[in-house]
Protein backbone atom coordinates (compact mmCIF):
# COMPACT_ATOMS: atom_id res chain seq x y z
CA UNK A 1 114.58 130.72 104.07
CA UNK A 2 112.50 133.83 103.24
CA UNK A 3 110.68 132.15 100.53
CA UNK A 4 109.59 129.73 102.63
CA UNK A 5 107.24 131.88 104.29
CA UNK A 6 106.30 133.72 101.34
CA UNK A 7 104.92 130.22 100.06
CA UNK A 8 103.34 129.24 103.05
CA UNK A 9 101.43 132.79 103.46
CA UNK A 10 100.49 132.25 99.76
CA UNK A 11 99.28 128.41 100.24
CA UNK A 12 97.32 129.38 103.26
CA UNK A 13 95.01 132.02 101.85
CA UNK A 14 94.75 130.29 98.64
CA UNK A 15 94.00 126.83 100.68
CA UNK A 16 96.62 124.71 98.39
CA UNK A 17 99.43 122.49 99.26
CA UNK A 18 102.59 124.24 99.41
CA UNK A 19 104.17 121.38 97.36
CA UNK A 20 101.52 122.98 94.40
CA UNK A 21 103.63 126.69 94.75
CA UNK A 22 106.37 127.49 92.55
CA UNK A 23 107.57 130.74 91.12
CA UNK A 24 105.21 130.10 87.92
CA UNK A 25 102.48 130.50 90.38
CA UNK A 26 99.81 132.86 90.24
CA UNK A 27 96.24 133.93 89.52
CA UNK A 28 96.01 131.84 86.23
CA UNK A 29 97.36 128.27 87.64
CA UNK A 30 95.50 128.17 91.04
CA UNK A 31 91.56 128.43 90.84
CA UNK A 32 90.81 130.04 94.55
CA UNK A 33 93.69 133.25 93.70
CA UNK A 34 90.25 135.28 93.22
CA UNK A 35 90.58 139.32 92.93
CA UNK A 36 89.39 138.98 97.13
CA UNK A 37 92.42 136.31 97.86
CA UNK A 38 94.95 138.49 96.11
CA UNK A 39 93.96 141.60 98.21
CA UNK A 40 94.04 139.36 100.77
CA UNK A 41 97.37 138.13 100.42
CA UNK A 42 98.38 141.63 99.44
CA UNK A 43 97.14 142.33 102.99
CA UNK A 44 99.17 140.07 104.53
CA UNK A 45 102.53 140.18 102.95
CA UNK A 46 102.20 144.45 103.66
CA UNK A 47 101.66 143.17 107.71
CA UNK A 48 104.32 140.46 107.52
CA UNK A 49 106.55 142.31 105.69
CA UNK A 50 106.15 145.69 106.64
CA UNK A 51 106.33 147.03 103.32
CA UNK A 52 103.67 148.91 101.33
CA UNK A 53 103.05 147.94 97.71
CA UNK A 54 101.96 150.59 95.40
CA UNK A 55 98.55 150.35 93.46
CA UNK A 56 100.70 149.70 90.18
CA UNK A 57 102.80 146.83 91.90
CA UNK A 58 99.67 145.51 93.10
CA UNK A 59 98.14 145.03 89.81
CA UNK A 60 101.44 143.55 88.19
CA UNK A 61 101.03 140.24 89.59
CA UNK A 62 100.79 137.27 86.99
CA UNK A 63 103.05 135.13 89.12
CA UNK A 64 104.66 134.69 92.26
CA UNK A 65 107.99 135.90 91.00
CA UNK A 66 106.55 138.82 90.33
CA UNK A 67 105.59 139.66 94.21
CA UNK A 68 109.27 138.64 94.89
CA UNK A 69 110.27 141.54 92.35
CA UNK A 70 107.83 143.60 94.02
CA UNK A 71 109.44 142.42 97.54
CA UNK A 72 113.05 142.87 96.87
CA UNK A 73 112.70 146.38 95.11
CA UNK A 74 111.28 147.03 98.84
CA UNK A 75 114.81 145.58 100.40
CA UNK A 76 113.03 142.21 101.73
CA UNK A 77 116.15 139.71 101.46
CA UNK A 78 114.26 136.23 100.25
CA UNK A 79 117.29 134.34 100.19
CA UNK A 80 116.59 132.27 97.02
């Protein structure tokens, strides 16, 4: 499942369990999702994904369902 690995990219640069990841998630509810982890991550879903976010979807991220907006409106099929 897609999401799977969207939650595991997102628990290993922010160095949490992936039990602690739900769709809620985001910069306010995990302490290390610093401005420099979120451009990292943003780094790495673009590579994985082979997308390219734009500078507004990049700065309309409260939450992790908001990069799987941000994913699908790109055609990435997350399966959830």
């Amino acid at each position: 499942i897609m999401s799977k690995k969207l939650f595991e990219i997102i628990a290993k640069i922010m160095k949490v369990p992936i039990s602690e990841i739900n769709d809620d998630s985001g910069p306010k509810t995990i302490p290390s999702w610093t401005s420099f982890n979120g451009y990292v991550l943003l780094h790495e879903l673009v590579t994985y994904y082979k997308i390219q976010f734009t500078i507004d979807e990049a700065m309309d991220v409260e939450k992790i369902s908001d990069i799987k907006r941000h994913l699908k409106n790109h055609g990435v099929n997350l399966d959830d």
